[in-house]
C-alpha atoms as a PDB file:
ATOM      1  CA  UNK A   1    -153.376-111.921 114.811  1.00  0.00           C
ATOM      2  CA  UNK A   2    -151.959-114.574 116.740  1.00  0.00           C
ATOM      3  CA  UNK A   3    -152.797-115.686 120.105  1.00  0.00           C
ATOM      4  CA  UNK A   4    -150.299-117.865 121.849  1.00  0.00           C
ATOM      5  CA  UNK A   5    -148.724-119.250 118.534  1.00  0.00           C
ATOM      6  CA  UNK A   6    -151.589-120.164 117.302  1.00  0.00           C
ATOM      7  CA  UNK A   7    -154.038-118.632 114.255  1.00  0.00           C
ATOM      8  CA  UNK A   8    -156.685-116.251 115.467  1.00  0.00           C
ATOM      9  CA  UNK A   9    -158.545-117.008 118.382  1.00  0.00           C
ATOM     10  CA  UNK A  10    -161.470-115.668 116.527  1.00  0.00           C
ATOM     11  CA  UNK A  11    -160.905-118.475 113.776  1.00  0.00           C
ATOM     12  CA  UNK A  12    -162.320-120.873 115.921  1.00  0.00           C
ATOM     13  CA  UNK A  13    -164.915-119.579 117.757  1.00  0.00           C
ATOM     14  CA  UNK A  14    -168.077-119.644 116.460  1.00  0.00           C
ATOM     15  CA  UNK A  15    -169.748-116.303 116.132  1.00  0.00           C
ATOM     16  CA  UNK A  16    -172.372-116.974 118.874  1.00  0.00           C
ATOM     17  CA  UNK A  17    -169.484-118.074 121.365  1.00  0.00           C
ATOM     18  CA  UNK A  18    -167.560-114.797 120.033  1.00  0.00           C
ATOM     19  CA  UNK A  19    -170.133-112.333 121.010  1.00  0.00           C
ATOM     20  CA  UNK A  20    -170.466-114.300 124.626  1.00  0.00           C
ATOM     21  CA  UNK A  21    -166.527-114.197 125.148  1.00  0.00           C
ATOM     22  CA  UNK A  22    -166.750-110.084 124.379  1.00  0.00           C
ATOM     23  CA  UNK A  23    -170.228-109.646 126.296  1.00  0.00           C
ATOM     24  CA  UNK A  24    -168.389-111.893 129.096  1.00  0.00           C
ATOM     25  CA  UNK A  25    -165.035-109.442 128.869  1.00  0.00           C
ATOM     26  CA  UNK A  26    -167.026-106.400 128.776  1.00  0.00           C
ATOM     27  CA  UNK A  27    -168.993-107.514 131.578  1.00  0.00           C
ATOM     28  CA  UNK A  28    -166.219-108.203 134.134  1.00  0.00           C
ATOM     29  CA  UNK A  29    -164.926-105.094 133.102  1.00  0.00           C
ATOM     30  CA  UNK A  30    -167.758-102.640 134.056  1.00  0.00           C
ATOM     31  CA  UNK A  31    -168.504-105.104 136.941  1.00  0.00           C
ATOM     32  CA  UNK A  32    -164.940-104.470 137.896  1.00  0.00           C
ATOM     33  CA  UNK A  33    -165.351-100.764 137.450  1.00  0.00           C
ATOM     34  CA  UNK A  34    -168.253-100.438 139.623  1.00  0.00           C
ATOM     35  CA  UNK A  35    -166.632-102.157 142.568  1.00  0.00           C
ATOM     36  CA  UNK A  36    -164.598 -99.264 142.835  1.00  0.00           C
ATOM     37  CA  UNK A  37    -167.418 -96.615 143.123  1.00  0.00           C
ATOM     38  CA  UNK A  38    -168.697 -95.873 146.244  1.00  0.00           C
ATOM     39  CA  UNK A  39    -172.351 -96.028 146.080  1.00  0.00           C
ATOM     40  CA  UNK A  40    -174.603 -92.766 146.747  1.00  0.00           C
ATOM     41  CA  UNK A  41    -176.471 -93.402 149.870  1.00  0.00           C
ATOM     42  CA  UNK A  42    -179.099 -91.204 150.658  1.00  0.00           C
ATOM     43  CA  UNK A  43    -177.978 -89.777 153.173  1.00  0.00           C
ATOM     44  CA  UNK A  44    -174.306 -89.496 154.762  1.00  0.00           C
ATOM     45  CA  UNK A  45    -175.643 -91.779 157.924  1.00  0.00           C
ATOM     46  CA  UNK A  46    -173.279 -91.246 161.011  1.00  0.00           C
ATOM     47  CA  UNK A  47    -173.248 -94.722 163.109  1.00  0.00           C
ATOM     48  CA  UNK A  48    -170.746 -93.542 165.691  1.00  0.00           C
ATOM     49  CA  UNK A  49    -172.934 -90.208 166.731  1.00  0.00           C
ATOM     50  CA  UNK A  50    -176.482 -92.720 166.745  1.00  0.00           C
ATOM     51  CA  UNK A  51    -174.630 -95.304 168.593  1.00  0.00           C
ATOM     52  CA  UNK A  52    -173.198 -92.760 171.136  1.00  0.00           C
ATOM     53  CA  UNK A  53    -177.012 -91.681 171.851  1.00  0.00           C
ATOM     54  CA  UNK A  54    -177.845 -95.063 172.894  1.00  0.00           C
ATOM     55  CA  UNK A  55    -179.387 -96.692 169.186  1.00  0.00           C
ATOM     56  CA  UNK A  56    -178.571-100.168 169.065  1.00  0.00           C
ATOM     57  CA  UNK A  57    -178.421-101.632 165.434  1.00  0.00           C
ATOM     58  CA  UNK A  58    -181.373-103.708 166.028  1.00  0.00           C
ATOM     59  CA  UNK A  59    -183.095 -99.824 166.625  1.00  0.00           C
ATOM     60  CA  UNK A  60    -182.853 -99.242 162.871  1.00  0.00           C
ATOM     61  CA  UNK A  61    -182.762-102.690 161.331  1.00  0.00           C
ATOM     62  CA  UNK A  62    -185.445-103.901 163.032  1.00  0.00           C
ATOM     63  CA  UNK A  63    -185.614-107.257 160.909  1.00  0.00           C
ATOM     64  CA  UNK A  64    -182.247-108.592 161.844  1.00  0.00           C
ATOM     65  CA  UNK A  65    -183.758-110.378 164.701  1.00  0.00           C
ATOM     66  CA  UNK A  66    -187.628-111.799 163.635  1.00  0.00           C
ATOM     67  CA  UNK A  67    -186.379-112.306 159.674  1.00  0.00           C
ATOM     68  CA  UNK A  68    -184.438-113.604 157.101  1.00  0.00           C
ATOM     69  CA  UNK A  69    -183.523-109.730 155.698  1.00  0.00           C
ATOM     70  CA  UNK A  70    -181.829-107.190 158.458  1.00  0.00           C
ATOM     71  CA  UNK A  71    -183.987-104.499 156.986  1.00  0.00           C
ATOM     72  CA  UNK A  72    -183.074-101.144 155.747  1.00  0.00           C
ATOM     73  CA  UNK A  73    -184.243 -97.992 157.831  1.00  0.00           C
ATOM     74  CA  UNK A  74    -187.838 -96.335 156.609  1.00  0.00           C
ATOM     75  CA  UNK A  75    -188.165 -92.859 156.699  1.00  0.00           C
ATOM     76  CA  UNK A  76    -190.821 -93.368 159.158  1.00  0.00           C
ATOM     77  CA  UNK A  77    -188.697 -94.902 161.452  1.00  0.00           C
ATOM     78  CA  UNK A  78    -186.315 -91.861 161.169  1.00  0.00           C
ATOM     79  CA  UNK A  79    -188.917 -89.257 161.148  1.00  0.00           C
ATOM     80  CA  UNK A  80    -189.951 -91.090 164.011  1.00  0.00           C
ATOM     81  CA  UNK A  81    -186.562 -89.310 165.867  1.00  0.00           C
ATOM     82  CA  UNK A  82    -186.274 -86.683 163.884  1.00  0.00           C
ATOM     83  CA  UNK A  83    -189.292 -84.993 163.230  1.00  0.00           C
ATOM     84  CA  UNK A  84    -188.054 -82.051 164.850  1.00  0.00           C
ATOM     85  CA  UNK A  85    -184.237 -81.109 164.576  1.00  0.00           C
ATOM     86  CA  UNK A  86    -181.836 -82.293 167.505  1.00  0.00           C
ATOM     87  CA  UNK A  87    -178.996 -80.874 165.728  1.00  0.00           C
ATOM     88  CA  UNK A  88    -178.112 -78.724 162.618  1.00  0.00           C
ATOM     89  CA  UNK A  89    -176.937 -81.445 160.557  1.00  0.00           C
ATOM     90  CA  UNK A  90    -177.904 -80.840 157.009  1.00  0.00           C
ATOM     91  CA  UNK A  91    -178.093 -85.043 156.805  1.00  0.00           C
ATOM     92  CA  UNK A  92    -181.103 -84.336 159.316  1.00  0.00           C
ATOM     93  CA  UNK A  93    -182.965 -81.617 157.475  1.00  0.00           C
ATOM     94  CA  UNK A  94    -182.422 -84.274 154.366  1.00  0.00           C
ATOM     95  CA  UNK A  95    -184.035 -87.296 156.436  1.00  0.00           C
ATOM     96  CA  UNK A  96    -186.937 -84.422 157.003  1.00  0.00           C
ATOM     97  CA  UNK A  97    -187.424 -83.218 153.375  1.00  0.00           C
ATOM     98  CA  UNK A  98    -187.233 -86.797 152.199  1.00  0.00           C
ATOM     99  CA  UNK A  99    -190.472 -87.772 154.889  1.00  0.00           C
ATOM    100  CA  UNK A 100    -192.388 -84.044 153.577  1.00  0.00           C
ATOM    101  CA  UNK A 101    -191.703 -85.377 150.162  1.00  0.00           C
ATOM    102  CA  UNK A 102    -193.448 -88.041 151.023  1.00  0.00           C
ATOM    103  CA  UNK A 103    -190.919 -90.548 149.502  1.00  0.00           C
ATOM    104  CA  UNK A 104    -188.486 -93.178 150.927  1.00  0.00           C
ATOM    105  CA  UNK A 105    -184.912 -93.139 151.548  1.00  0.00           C
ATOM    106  CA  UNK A 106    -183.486 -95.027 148.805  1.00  0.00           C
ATOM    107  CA  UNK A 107    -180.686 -97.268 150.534  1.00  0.00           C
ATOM    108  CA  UNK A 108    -178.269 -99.271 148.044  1.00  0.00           C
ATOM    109  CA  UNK A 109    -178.049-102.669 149.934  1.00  0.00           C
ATOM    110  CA  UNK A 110    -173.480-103.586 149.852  1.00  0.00           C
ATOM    111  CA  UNK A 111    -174.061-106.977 150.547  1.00  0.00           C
ATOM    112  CA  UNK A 112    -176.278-109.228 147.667  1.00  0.00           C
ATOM    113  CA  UNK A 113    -176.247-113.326 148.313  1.00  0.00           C
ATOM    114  CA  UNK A 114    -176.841-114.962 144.797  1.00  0.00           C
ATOM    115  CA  UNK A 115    -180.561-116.263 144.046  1.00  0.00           C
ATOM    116  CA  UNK A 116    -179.901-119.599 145.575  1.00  0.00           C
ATOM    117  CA  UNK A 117    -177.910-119.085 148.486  1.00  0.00           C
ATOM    118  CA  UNK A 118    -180.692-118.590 151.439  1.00  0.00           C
ATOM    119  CA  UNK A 119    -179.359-116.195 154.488  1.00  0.00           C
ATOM    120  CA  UNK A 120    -181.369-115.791 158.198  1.00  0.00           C
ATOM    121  CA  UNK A 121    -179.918-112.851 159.507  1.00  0.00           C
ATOM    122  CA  UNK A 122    -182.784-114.339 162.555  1.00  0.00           C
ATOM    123  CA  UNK A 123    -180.868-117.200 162.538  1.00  0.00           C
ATOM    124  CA  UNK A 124    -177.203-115.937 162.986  1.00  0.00           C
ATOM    125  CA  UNK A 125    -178.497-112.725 165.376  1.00  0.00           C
ATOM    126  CA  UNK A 126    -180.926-114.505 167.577  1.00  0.00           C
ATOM    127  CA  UNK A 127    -180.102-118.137 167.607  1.00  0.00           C
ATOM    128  CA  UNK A 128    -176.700-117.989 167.211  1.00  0.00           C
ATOM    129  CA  UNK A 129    -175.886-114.423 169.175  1.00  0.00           C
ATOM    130  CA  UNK A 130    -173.316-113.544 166.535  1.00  0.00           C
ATOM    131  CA  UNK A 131    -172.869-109.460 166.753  1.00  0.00           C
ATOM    132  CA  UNK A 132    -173.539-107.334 163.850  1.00  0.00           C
ATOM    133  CA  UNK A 133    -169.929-107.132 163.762  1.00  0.00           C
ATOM    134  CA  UNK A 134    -168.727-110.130 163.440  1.00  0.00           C
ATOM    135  CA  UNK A 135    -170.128-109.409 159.903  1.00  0.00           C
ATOM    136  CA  UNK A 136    -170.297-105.834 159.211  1.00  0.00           C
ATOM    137  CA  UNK A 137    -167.140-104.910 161.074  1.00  0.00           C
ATOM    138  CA  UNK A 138    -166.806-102.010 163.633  1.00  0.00           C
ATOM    139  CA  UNK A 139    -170.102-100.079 162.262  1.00  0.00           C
ATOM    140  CA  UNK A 140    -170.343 -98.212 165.420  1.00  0.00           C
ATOM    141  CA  UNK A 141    -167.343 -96.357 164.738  1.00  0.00           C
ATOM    142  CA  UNK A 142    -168.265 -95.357 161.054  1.00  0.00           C
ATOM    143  CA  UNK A 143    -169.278 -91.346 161.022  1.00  0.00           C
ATOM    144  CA  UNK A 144    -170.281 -92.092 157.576  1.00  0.00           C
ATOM    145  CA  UNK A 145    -171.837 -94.419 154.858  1.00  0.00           C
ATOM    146  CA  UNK A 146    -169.030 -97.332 154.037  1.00  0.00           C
ATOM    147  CA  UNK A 147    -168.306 -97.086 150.409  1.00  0.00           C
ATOM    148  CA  UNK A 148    -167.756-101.323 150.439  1.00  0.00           C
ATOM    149  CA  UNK A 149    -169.189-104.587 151.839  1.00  0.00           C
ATOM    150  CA  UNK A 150    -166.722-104.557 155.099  1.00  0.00           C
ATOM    151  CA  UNK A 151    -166.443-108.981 154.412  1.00  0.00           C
ATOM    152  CA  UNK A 152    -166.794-110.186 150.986  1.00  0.00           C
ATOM    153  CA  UNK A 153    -168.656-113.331 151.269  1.00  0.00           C
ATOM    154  CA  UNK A 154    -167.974-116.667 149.498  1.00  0.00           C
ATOM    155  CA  UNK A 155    -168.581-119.961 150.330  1.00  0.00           C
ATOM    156  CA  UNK A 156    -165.045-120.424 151.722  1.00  0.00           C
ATOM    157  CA  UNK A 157    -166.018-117.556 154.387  1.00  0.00           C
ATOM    158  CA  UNK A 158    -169.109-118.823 155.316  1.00  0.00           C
ATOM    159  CA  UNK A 159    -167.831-122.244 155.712  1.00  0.00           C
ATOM    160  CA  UNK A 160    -164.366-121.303 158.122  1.00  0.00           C
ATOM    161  CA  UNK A 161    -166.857-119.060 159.918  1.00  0.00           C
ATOM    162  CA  UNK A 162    -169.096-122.303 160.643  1.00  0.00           C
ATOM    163  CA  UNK A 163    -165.707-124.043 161.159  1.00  0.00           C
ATOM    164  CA  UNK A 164    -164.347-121.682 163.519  1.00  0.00           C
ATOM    165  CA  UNK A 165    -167.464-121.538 165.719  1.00  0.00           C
ATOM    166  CA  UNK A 166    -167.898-125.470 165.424  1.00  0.00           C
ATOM    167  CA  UNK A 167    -171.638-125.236 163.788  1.00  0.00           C
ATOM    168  CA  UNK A 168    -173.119-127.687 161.131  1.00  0.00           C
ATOM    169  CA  UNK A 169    -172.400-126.561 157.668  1.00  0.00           C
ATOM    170  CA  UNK A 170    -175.111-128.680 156.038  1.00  0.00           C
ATOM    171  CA  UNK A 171    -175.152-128.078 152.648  1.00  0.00           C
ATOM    172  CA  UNK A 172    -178.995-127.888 152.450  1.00  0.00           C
ATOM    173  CA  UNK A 173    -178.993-125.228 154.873  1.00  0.00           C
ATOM    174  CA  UNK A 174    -177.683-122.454 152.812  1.00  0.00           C
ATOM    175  CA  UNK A 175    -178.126-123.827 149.499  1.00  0.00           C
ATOM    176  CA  UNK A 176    -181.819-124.032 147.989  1.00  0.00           C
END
Protein backbone atom coordinates (compact mmCIF):
# COMPACT_ATOMS: atom_id res chain seq x y z
CA UNK A 1 0.00 0.00 0.00
CA UNK A 2 1.17 3.28 -0.81
CA UNK A 3 0.49 6.45 0.86
CA UNK A 4 1.25 9.57 -1.05
CA UNK A 5 3.97 7.90 -3.33
CA UNK A 6 5.64 6.70 -0.81
CA UNK A 7 6.10 2.84 0.77
CA UNK A 8 3.68 2.02 3.53
CA UNK A 9 3.03 4.40 6.07
CA UNK A 10 3.08 1.51 8.41
CA UNK A 11 6.83 0.80 7.30
CA UNK A 12 7.93 3.49 9.29
CA UNK A 13 6.13 3.75 12.20
CA UNK A 14 7.13 2.00 14.95
CA UNK A 15 4.59 -0.37 16.36
CA UNK A 16 4.02 1.65 19.60
CA UNK A 17 3.43 4.93 17.44
CA UNK A 18 1.12 2.58 15.13
CA UNK A 19 -1.25 1.54 17.76
CA UNK A 20 -1.37 5.47 19.03
CA UNK A 21 -2.08 6.74 15.34
CA UNK A 22 -5.20 3.94 15.21
CA UNK A 23 -6.22 4.51 19.03
CA UNK A 24 -5.88 8.40 18.01
CA UNK A 25 -8.18 7.72 14.60
CA UNK A 26 -10.56 5.63 16.39
CA UNK A 27 -10.84 8.07 19.02
CA UNK A 28 -11.80 11.17 16.97
CA UNK A 29 -14.06 9.01 15.35
CA UNK A 30 -16.39 7.90 18.23
CA UNK A 31 -15.67 11.38 19.75
CA UNK A 32 -17.02 12.66 16.50
CA UNK A 33 -19.94 10.29 16.64
CA UNK A 34 -21.05 11.26 19.97
CA UNK A 35 -21.22 14.95 19.18
CA UNK A 36 -24.02 14.15 17.16
CA UNK A 37 -26.18 12.39 19.86
CA UNK A 38 -28.28 14.30 21.82
CA UNK A 39 -27.73 13.41 25.33
CA UNK A 40 -30.66 11.78 27.55
CA UNK A 41 -31.52 14.27 30.14
CA UNK A 42 -33.56 13.20 32.79
CA UNK A 43 -36.16 14.80 32.26
CA UNK A 44 -37.55 16.80 29.07
CA UNK A 45 -37.07 20.29 31.22
CA UNK A 46 -39.31 23.10 29.65
CA UNK A 47 -37.39 26.63 30.26
CA UNK A 48 -39.94 28.73 28.41
CA UNK A 49 -43.13 27.38 30.66
CA UNK A 50 -40.66 27.88 34.20
CA UNK A 51 -39.55 31.16 32.95
CA UNK A 52 -43.15 32.28 32.08
CA UNK A 53 -44.09 31.45 35.91
CA UNK A 54 -41.64 33.86 37.10
CA UNK A 55 -38.22 31.28 37.76
CA UNK A 56 -35.25 33.15 37.07
CA UNK A 57 -32.17 30.93 36.11
CA UNK A 58 -30.42 31.82 39.20
CA UNK A 59 -33.90 29.93 40.86
CA UNK A 60 -32.52 26.58 39.69
CA UNK A 61 -28.79 27.10 39.37
CA UNK A 62 -28.37 28.52 42.43
CA UNK A 63 -24.40 28.44 42.21
CA UNK A 64 -24.04 30.67 39.22
CA UNK A 65 -23.82 33.61 41.45
CA UNK A 66 -21.70 32.58 45.00
CA UNK A 67 -19.37 29.84 42.85
CA UNK A 68 -17.14 28.82 40.40
CA UNK A 69 -19.83 25.88 39.02
CA UNK A 70 -23.56 27.24 37.95
CA UNK A 71 -24.92 24.15 39.58
CA UNK A 72 -27.26 21.61 38.26
CA UNK A 73 -30.91 21.45 39.78
CA UNK A 74 -31.38 18.77 42.90
CA UNK A 75 -34.37 16.99 43.11
CA UNK A 76 -34.94 18.68 46.30
CA UNK A 77 -34.98 21.85 44.85
CA UNK A 78 -37.66 20.59 42.35
CA UNK A 79 -39.65 18.65 44.77
CA UNK A 80 -39.43 21.73 46.54
CA UNK A 81 -42.21 23.12 43.63
CA UNK A 82 -43.48 20.19 42.77
CA UNK A 83 -44.32 18.10 45.47
CA UNK A 84 -47.78 18.21 44.55
CA UNK A 85 -48.80 18.36 40.74
CA UNK A 86 -49.49 21.94 39.17
CA UNK A 87 -50.06 20.39 35.93
CA UNK A 88 -50.41 16.91 34.24
CA UNK A 89 -47.14 16.87 32.71
CA UNK A 90 -45.77 13.40 32.76
CA UNK A 91 -42.05 15.35 33.06
CA UNK A 92 -43.65 16.38 36.56
CA UNK A 93 -44.88 13.04 37.81
CA UNK A 94 -41.08 11.95 36.64
CA UNK A 95 -39.39 14.85 38.82
CA UNK A 96 -41.87 13.19 41.66
CA UNK A 97 -41.02 9.45 41.21
CA UNK A 98 -37.37 10.36 40.88
CA UNK A 99 -37.60 12.36 44.71
CA UNK A 100 -39.96 8.92 46.10
CA UNK A 101 -37.15 6.93 44.67
CA UNK A 102 -35.14 8.62 46.67
CA UNK A 103 -32.45 9.22 43.95
CA UNK A 104 -31.14 12.30 42.04
CA UNK A 105 -31.82 13.61 38.72
CA UNK A 106 -28.94 12.63 36.75
CA UNK A 107 -28.16 15.85 34.54
CA UNK A 108 -25.40 15.36 31.67
CA UNK A 109 -23.46 18.72 32.05
CA UNK A 110 -23.06 20.16 27.63
CA UNK A 111 -20.45 22.34 28.49
CA UNK A 112 -16.86 20.62 30.04
CA UNK A 113 -13.67 23.26 30.32
CA UNK A 114 -10.43 21.06 30.11
CA UNK A 115 -8.60 20.26 33.59
CA UNK A 116 -6.57 23.39 33.45
CA UNK A 117 -8.67 25.98 32.20
CA UNK A 118 -10.34 27.54 35.59
CA UNK A 119 -14.06 29.14 34.94
CA UNK A 120 -16.10 31.55 37.77
CA UNK A 121 -19.42 31.45 36.57
CA UNK A 122 -19.42 34.09 40.14
CA UNK A 123 -17.14 35.97 38.39
CA UNK A 124 -18.78 36.53 34.89
CA UNK A 125 -22.63 36.56 36.60
CA UNK A 126 -22.00 38.75 39.56
CA UNK A 127 -18.97 40.82 38.91
CA UNK A 128 -19.21 41.19 35.51
CA UNK A 129 -23.34 41.17 35.05
CA UNK A 130 -22.99 39.12 31.89
CA UNK A 131 -26.64 37.30 31.35
CA UNK A 132 -26.93 33.66 31.22
CA UNK A 133 -27.39 34.30 27.69
CA UNK A 134 -24.77 35.84 26.56
CA UNK A 135 -23.47 32.23 27.03
CA UNK A 136 -26.16 29.78 26.89
CA UNK A 137 -28.19 31.56 24.25
CA UNK A 138 -32.00 32.27 24.43
CA UNK A 139 -32.66 29.40 27.22
CA UNK A 140 -35.84 31.00 28.14
CA UNK A 141 -37.36 30.16 24.99
CA UNK A 142 -36.27 26.39 24.96
CA UNK A 143 -39.59 24.07 25.78
CA UNK A 144 -37.12 21.38 25.95
CA UNK A 145 -33.60 19.97 26.89
CA UNK A 146 -30.95 21.42 24.08
CA UNK A 147 -29.39 18.46 22.50
CA UNK A 148 -25.82 20.78 22.13
CA UNK A 149 -23.60 23.29 23.99
CA UNK A 150 -25.50 26.53 22.38
CA UNK A 151 -21.39 28.30 22.12
CA UNK A 152 -18.59 26.00 21.68
CA UNK A 153 -15.86 27.43 23.68
CA UNK A 154 -12.17 27.83 22.72
CA UNK A 155 -9.71 30.08 23.63
CA UNK A 156 -10.34 32.27 20.56
CA UNK A 157 -14.06 32.78 22.04
CA UNK A 158 -13.17 33.50 25.31
CA UNK A 159 -10.55 35.87 24.30
CA UNK A 160 -12.90 38.17 21.48
CA UNK A 161 -15.50 37.94 24.24
CA UNK A 162 -12.88 39.70 26.72
CA UNK A 163 -11.96 41.79 23.62
CA UNK A 164 -15.31 42.83 22.78
CA UNK A 165 -16.26 43.87 26.33
CA UNK A 166 -12.70 45.55 26.83
CA UNK A 167 -11.73 43.23 30.05
CA UNK A 168 -8.15 41.95 30.94
CA UNK A 169 -7.42 38.67 29.37
CA UNK A 170 -4.53 37.80 31.68
CA UNK A 171 -3.33 34.67 30.88
CA UNK A 172 -3.03 33.54 34.55
CA UNK A 173 -6.54 34.18 35.03
CA UNK A 174 -8.00 31.35 33.16
CA UNK A 175 -5.10 29.21 32.84
CA UNK A 176 -3.82 27.23 36.06
Amino acid sequence: MKLFGSPSLLNHIPYAAGGFVLFFVLGAAGFVGLQHTAPKQPIAFNHAKHVSNGVACTDCHAGVQTQAKATLPSVDLCIGCHQVALTNSAEEERVRTVAAAGQELNWVQLTQTAPHIFFSHRRHVAVAHLPCAECHGPMEQATKPPDRAFRVFSMATCIGCHQQHRVNADCNDCHR
